[in-house]
PDB file of N, CA and C in Angstrom:
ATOM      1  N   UNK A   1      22.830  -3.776  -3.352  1.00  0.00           N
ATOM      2  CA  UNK A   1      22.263  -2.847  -2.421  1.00  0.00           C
ATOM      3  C   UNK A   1      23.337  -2.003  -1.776  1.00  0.00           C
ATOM      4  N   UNK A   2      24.234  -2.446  -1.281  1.00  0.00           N
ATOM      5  CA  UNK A   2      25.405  -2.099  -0.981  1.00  0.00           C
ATOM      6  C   UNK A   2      26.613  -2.915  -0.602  1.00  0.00           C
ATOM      7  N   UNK A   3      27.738  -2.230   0.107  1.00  0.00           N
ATOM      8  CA  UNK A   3      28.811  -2.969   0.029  1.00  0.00           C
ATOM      9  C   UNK A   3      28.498  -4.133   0.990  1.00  0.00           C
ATOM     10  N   UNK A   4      27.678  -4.028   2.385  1.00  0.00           N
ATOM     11  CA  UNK A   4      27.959  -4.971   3.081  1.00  0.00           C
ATOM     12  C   UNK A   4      26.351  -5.701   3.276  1.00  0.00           C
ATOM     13  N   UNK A   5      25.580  -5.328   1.804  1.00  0.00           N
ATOM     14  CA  UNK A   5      23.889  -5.968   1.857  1.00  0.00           C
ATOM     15  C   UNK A   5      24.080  -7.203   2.032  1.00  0.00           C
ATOM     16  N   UNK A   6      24.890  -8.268   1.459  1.00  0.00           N
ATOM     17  CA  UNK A   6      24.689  -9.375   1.838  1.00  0.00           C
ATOM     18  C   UNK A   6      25.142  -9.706   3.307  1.00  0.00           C
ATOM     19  N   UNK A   7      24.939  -9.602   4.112  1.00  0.00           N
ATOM     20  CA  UNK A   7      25.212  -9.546   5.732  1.00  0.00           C
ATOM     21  C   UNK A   7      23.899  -8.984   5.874  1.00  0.00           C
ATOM     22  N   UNK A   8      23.406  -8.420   5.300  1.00  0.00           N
ATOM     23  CA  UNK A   8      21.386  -7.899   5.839  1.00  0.00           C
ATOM     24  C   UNK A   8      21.568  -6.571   6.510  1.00  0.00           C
ATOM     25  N   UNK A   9      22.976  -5.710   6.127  1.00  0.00           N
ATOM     26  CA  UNK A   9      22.764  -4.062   6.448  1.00  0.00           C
ATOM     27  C   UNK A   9      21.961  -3.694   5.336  1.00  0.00           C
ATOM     28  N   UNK A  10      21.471  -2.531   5.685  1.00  0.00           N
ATOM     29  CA  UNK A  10      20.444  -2.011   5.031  1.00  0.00           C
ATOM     30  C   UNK A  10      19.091  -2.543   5.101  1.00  0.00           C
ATOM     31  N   UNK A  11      18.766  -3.670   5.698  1.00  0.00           N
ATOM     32  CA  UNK A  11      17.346  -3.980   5.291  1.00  0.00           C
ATOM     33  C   UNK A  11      16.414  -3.557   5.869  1.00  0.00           C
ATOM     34  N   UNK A  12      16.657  -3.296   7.639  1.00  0.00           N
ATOM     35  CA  UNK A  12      16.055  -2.544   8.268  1.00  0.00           C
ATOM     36  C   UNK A  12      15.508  -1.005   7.400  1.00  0.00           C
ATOM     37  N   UNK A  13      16.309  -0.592   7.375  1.00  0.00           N
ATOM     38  CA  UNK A  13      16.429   1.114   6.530  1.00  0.00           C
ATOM     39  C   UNK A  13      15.333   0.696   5.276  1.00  0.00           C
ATOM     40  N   UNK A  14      15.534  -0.411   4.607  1.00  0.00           N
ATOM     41  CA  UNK A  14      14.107  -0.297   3.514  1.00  0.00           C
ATOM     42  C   UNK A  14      12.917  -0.866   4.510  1.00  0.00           C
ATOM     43  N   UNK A  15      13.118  -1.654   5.253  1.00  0.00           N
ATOM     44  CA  UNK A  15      11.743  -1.990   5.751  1.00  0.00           C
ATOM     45  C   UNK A  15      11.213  -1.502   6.838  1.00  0.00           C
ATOM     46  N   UNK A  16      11.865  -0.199   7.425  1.00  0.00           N
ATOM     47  CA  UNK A  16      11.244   0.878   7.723  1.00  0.00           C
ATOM     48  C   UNK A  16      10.602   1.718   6.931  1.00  0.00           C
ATOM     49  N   UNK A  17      11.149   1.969   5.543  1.00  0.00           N
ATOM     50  CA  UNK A  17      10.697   3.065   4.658  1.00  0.00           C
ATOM     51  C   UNK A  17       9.211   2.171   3.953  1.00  0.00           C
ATOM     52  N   UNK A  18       9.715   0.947   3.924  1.00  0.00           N
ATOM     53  CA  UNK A  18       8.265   0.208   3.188  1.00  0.00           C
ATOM     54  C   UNK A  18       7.208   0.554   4.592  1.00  0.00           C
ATOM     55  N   UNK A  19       7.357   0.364   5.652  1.00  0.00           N
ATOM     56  CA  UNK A  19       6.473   1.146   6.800  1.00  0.00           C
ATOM     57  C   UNK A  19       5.633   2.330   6.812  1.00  0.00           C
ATOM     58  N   UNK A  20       6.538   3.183   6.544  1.00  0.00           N
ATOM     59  CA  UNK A  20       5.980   4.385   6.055  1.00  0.00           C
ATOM     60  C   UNK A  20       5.476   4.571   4.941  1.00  0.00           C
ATOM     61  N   UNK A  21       5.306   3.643   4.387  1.00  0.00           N
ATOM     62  CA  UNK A  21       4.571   4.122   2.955  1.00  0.00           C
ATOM     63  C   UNK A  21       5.466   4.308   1.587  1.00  0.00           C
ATOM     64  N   UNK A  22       6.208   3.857   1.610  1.00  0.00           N
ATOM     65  CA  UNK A  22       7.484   4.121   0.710  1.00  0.00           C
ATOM     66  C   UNK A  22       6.624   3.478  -0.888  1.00  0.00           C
ATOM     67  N   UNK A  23       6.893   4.861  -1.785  1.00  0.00           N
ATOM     68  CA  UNK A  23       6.939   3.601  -3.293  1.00  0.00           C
ATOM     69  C   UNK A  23       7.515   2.938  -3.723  1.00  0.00           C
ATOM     70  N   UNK A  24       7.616   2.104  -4.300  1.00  0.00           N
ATOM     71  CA  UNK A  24       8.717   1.035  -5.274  1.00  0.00           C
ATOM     72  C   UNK A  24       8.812   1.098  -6.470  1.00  0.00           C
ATOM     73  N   UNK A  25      10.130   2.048  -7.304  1.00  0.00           N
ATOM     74  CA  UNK A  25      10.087   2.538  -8.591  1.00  0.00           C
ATOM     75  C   UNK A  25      10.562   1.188  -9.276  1.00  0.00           C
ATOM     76  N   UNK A  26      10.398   0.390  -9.911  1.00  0.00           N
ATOM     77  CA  UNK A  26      11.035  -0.591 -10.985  1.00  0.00           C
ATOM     78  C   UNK A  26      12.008  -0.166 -11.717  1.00  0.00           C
ATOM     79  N   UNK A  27      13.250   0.142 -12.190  1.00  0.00           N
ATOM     80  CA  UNK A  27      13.826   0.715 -13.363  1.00  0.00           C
ATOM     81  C   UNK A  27      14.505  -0.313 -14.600  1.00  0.00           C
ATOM     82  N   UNK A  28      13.813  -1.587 -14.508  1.00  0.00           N
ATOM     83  CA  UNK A  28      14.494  -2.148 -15.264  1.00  0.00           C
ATOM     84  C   UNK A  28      14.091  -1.717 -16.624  1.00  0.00           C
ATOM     85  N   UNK A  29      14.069  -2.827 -17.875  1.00  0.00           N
ATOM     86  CA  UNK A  29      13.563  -2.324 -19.163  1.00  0.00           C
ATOM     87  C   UNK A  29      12.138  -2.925 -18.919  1.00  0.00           C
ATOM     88  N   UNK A  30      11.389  -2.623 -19.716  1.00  0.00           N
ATOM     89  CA  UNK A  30       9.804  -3.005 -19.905  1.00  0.00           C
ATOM     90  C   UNK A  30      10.065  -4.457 -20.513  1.00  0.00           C
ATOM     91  N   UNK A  31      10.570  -4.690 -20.359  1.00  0.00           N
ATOM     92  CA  UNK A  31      10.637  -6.395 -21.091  1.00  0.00           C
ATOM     93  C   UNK A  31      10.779  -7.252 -19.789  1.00  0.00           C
ATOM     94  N   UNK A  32      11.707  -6.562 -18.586  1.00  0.00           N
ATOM     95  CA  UNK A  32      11.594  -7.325 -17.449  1.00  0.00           C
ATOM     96  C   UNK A  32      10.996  -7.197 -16.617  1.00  0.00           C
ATOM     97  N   UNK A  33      10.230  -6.034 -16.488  1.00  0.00           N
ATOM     98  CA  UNK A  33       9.332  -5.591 -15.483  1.00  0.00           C
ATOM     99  C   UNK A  33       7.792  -6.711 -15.923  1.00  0.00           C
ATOM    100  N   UNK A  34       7.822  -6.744 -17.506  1.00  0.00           N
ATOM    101  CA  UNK A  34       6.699  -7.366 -17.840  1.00  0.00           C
ATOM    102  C   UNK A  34       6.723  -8.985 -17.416  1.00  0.00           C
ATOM    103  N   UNK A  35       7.840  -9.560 -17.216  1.00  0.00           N
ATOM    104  CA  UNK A  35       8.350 -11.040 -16.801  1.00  0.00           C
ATOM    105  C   UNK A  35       8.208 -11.249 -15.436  1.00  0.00           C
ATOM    106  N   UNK A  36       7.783 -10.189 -14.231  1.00  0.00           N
ATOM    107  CA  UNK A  36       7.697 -10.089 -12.766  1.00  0.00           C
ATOM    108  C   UNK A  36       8.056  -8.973 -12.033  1.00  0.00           C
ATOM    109  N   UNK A  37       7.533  -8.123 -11.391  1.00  0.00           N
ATOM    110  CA  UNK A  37       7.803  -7.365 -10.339  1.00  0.00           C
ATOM    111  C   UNK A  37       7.164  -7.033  -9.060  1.00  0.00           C
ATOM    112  N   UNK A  38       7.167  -6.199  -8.196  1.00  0.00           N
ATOM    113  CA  UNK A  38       6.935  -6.124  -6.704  1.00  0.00           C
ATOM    114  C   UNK A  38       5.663  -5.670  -7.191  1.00  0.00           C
ATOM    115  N   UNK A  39       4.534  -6.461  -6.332  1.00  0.00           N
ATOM    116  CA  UNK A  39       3.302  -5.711  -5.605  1.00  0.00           C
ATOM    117  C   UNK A  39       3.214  -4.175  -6.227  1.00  0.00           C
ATOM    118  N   UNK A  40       2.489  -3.233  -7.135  1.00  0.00           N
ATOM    119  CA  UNK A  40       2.423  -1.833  -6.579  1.00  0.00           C
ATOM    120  C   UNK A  40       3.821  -1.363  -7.263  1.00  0.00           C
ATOM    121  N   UNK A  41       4.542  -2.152  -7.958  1.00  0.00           N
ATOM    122  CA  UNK A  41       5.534  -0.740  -8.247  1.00  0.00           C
ATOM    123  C   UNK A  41       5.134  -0.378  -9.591  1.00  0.00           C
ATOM    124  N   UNK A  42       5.796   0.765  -9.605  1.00  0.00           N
ATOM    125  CA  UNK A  42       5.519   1.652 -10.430  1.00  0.00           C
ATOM    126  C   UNK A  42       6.836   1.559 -11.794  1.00  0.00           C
ATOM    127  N   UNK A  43       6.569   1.372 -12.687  1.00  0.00           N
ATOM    128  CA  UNK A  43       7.771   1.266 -13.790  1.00  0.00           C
ATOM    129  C   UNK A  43       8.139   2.402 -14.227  1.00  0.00           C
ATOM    130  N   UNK A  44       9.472   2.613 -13.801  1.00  0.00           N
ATOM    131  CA  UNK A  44      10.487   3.862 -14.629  1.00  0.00           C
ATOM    132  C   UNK A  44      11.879   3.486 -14.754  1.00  0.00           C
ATOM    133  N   UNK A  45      11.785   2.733 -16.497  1.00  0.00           N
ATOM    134  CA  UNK A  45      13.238   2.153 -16.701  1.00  0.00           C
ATOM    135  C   UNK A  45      14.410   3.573 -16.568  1.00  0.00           C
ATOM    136  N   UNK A  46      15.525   3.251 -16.057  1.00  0.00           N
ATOM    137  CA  UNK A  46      16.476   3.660 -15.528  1.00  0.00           C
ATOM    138  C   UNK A  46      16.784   5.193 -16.526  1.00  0.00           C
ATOM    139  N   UNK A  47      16.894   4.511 -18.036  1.00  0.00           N
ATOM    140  CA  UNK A  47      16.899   5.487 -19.135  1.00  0.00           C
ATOM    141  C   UNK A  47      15.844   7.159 -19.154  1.00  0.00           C
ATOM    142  N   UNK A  48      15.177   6.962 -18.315  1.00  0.00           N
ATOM    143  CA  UNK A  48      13.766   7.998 -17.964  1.00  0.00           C
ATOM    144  C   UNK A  48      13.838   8.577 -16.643  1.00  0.00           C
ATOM    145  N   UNK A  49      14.776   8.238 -15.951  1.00  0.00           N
ATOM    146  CA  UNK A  49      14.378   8.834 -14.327  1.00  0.00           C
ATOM    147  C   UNK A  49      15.196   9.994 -13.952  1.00  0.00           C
ATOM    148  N   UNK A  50      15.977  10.118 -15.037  1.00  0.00           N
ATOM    149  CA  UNK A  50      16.375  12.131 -14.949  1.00  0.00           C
ATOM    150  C   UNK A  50      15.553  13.033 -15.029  1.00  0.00           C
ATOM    151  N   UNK A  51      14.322  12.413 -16.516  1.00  0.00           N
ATOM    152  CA  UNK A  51      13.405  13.303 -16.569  1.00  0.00           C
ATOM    153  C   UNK A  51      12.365  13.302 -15.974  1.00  0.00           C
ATOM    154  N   UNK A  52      12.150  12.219 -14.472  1.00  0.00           N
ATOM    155  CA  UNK A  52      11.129  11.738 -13.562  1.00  0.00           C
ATOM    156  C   UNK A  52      11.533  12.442 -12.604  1.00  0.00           C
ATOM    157  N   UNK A  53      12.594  13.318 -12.495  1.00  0.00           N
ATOM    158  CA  UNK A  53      12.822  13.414 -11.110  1.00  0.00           C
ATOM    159  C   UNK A  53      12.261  14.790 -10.170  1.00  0.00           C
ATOM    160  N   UNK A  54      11.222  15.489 -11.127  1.00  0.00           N
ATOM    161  CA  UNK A  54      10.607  16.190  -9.772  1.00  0.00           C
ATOM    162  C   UNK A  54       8.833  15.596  -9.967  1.00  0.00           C
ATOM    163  N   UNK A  55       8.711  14.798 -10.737  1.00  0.00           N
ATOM    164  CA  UNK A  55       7.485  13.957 -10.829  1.00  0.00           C
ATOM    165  C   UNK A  55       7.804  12.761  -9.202  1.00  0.00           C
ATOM    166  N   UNK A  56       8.791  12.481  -9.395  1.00  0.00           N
ATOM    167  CA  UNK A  56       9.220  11.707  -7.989  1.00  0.00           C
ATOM    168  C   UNK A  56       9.243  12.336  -6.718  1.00  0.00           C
ATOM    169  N   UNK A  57      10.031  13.629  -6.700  1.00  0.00           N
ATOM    170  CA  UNK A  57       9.826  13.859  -5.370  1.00  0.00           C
ATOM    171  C   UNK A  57       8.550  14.509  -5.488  1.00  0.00           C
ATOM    172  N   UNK A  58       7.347  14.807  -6.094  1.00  0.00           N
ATOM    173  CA  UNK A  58       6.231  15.522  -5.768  1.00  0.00           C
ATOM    174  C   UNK A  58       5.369  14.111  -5.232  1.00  0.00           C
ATOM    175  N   UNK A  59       5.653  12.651  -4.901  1.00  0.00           N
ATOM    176  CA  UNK A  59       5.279  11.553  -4.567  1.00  0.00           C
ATOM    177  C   UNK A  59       5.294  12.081  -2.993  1.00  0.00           C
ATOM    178  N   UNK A  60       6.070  12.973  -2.831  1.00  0.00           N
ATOM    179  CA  UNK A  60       6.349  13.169  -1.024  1.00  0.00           C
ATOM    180  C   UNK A  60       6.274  11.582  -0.076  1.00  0.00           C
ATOM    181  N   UNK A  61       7.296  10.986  -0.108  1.00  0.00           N
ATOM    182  CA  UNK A  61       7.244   9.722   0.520  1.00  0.00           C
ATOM    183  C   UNK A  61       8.987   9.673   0.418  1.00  0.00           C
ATOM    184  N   UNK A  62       9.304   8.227   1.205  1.00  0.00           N
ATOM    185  CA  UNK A  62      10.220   7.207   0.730  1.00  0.00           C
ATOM    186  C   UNK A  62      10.255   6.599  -0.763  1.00  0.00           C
ATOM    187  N   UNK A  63      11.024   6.321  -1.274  1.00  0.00           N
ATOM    188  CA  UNK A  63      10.754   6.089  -2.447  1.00  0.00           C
ATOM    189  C   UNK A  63      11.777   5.469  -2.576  1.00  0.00           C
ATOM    190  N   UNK A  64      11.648   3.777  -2.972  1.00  0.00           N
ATOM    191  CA  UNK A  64      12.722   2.745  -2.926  1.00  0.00           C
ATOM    192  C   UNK A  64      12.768   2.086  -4.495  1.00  0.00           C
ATOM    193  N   UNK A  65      14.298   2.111  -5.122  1.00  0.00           N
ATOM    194  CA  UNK A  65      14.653   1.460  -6.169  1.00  0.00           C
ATOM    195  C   UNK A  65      14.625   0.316  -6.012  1.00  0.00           C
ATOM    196  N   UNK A  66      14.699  -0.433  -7.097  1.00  0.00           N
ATOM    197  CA  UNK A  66      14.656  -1.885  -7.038  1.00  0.00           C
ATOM    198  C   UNK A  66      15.420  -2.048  -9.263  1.00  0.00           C
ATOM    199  N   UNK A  67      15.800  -3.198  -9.155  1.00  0.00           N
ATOM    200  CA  UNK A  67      15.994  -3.631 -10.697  1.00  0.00           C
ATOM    201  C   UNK A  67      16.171  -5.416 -10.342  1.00  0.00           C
ATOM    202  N   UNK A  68      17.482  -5.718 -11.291  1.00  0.00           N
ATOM    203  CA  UNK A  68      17.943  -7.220 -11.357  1.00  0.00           C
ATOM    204  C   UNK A  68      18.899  -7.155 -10.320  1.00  0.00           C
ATOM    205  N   UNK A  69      20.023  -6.911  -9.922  1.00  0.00           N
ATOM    206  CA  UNK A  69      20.472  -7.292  -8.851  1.00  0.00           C
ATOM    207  C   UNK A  69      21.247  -5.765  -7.997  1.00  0.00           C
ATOM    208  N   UNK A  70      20.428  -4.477  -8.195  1.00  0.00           N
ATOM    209  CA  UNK A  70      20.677  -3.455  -7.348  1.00  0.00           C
ATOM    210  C   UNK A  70      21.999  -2.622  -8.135  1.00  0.00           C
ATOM    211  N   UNK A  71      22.318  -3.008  -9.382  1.00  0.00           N
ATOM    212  CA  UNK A  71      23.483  -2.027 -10.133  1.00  0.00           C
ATOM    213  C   UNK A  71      22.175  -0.997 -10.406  1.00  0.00           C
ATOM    214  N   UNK A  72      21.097  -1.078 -11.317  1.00  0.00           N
ATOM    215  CA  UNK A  72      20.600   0.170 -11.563  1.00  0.00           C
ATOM    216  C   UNK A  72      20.084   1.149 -11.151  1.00  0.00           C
ATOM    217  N   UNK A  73      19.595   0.087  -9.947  1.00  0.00           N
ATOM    218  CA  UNK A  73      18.893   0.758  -8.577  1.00  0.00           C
ATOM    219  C   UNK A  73      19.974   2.065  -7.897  1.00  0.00           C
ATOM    220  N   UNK A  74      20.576   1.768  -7.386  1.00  0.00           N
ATOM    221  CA  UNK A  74      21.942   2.081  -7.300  1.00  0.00           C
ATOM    222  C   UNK A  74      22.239   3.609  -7.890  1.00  0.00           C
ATOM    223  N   UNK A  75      22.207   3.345  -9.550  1.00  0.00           N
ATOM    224  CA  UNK A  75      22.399   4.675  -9.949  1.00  0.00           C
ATOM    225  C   UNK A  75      21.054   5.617  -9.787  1.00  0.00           C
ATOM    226  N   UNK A  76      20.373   4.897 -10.143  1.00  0.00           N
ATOM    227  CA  UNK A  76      18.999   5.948  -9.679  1.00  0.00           C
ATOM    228  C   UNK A  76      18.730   6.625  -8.185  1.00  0.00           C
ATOM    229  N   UNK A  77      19.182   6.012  -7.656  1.00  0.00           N
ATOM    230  CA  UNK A  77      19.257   6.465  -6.026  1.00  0.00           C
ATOM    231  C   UNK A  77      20.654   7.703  -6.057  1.00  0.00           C
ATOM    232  N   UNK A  78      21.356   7.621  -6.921  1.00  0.00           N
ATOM    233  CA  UNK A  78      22.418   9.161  -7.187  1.00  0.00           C
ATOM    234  C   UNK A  78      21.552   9.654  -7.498  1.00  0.00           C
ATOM    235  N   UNK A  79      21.079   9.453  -9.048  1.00  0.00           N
ATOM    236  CA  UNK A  79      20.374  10.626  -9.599  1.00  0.00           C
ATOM    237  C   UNK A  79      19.749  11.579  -8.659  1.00  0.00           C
ATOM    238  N   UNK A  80      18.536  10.663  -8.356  1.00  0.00           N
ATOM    239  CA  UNK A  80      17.513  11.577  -7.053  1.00  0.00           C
ATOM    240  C   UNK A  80      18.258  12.016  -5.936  1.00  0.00           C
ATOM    241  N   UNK A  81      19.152  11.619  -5.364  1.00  0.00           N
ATOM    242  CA  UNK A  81      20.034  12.340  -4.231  1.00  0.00           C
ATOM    243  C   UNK A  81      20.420  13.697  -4.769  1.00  0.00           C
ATOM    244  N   UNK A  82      21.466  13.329  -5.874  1.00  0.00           N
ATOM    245  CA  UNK A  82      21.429  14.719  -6.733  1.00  0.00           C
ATOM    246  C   UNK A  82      20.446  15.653  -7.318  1.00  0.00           C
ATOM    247  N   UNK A  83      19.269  15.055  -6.961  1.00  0.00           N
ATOM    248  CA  UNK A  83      18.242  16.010  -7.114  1.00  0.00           C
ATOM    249  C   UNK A  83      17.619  16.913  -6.058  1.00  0.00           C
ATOM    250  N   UNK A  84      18.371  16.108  -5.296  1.00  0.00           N
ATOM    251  CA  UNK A  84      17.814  16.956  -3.583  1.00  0.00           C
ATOM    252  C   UNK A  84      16.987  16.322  -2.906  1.00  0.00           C
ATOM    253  N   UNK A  85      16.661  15.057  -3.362  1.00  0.00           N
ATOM    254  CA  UNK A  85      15.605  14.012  -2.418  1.00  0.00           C
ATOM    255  C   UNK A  85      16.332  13.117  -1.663  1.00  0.00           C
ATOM    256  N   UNK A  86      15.924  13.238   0.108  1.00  0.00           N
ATOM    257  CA  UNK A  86      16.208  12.836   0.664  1.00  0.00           C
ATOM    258  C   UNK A  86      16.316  10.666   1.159  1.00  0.00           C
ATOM    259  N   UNK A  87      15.041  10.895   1.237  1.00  0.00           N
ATOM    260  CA  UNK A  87      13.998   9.107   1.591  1.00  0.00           C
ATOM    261  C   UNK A  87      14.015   8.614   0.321  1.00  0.00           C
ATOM    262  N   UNK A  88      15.751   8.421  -0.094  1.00  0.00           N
ATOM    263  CA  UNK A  88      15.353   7.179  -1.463  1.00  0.00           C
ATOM    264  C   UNK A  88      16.850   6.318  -0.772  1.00  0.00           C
ATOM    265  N   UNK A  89      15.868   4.893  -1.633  1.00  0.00           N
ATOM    266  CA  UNK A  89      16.836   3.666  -0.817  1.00  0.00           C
ATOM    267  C   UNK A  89      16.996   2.936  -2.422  1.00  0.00           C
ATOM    268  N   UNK A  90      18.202   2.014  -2.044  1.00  0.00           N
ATOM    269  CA  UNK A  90      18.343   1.263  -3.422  1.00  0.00           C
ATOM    270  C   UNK A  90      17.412  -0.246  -2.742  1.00  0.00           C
ATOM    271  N   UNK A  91      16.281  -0.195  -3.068  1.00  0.00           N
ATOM    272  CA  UNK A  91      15.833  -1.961  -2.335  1.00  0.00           C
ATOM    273  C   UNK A  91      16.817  -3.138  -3.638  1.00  0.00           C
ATOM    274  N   UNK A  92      17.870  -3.035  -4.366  1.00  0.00           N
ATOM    275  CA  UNK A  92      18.591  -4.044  -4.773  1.00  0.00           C
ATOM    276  C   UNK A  92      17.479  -4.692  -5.486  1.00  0.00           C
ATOM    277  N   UNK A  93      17.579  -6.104  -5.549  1.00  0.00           N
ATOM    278  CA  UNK A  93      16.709  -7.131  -6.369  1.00  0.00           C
ATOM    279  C   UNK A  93      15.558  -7.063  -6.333  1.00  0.00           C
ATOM    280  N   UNK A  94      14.603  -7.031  -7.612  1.00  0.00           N
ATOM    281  CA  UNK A  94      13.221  -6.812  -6.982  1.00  0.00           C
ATOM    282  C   UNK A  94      12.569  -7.979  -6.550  1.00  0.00           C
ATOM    283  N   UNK A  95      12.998  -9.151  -6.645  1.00  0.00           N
ATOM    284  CA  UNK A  95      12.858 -10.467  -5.738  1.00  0.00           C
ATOM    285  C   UNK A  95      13.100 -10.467  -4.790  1.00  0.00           C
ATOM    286  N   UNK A  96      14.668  -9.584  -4.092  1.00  0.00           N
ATOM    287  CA  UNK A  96      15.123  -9.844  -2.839  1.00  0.00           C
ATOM    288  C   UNK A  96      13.994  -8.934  -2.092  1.00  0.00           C
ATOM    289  N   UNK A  97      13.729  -8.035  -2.613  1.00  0.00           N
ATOM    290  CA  UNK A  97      12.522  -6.870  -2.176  1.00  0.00           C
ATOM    291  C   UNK A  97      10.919  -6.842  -1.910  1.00  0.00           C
ATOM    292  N   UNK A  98      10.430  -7.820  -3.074  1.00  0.00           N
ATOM    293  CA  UNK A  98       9.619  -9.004  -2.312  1.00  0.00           C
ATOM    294  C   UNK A  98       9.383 -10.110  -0.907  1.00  0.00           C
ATOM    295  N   UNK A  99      10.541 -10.337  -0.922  1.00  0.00           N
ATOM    296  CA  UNK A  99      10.814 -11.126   0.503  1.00  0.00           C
ATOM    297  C   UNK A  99      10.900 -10.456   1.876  1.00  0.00           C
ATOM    298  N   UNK A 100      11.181  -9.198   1.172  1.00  0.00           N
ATOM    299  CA  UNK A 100      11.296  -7.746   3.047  1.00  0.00           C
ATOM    300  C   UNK A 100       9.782  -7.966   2.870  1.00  0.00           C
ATOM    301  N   UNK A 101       9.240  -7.723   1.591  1.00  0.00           N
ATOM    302  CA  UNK A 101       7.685  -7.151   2.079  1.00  0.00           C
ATOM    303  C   UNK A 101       7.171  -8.330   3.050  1.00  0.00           C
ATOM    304  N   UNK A 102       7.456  -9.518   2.413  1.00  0.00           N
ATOM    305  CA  UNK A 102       6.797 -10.629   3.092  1.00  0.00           C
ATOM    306  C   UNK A 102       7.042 -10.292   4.831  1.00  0.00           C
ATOM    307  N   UNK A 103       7.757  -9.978   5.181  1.00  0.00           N
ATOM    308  CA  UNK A 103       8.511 -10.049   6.461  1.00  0.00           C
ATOM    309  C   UNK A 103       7.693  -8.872   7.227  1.00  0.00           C
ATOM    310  N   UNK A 104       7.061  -7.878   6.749  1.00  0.00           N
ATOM    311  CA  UNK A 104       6.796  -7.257   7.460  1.00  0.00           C
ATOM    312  C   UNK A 104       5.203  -7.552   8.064  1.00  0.00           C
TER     313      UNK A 104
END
């Protein structure tokens, strides 16, 4: 998630955005998304989300990554920055990302 996620920065920042309504893009491969993922997300393996990216921001929301342990998430949250979208978060693990939802 980031450099200092394990200390629990950042979690606020996704579980505000899950507040507002935020989506949850999956980007792993379809082989792991099919083995478990979050409530409601939406699958776009990592390989596809250059060419997702004004299909994404026309979502008008928060819009939170998730994968296996937040490397892919990660890059997808450049991509879309570099696309000019503001409200995107890396939510890291999509297990660890499960457990914010629980919390709220």
């Amino acid at each position: 998630m980031g450099l200092f996620s394990f200390l629990g920065f950042g979690q606020s920042a996704i579980k505000n955005a899950l507040r507002k309504g935020a989506v949850v893009i999956d980007v792993r491969t379809a082989h792991e998304f099919d083995q478990g993922h979050v409530r409601e997300a939406i699958h776009i393996p990592l390989d596809r989300i250059s060419a997702n990216v004004e299909r994404i921001k026309q979502m008008n929301c928060p819009v939170i990554f998730c994968c296996t342990s937040g490397a892919r998430s990660g890059k997808a949250v450049r991509i879309l920055k570099a696309g000019g979208m503001k409200e995107v978060y890396n939510g890291g693990s999509w297990e660890k990302l499960i457990l914010l939802q629980k919390d709220l």
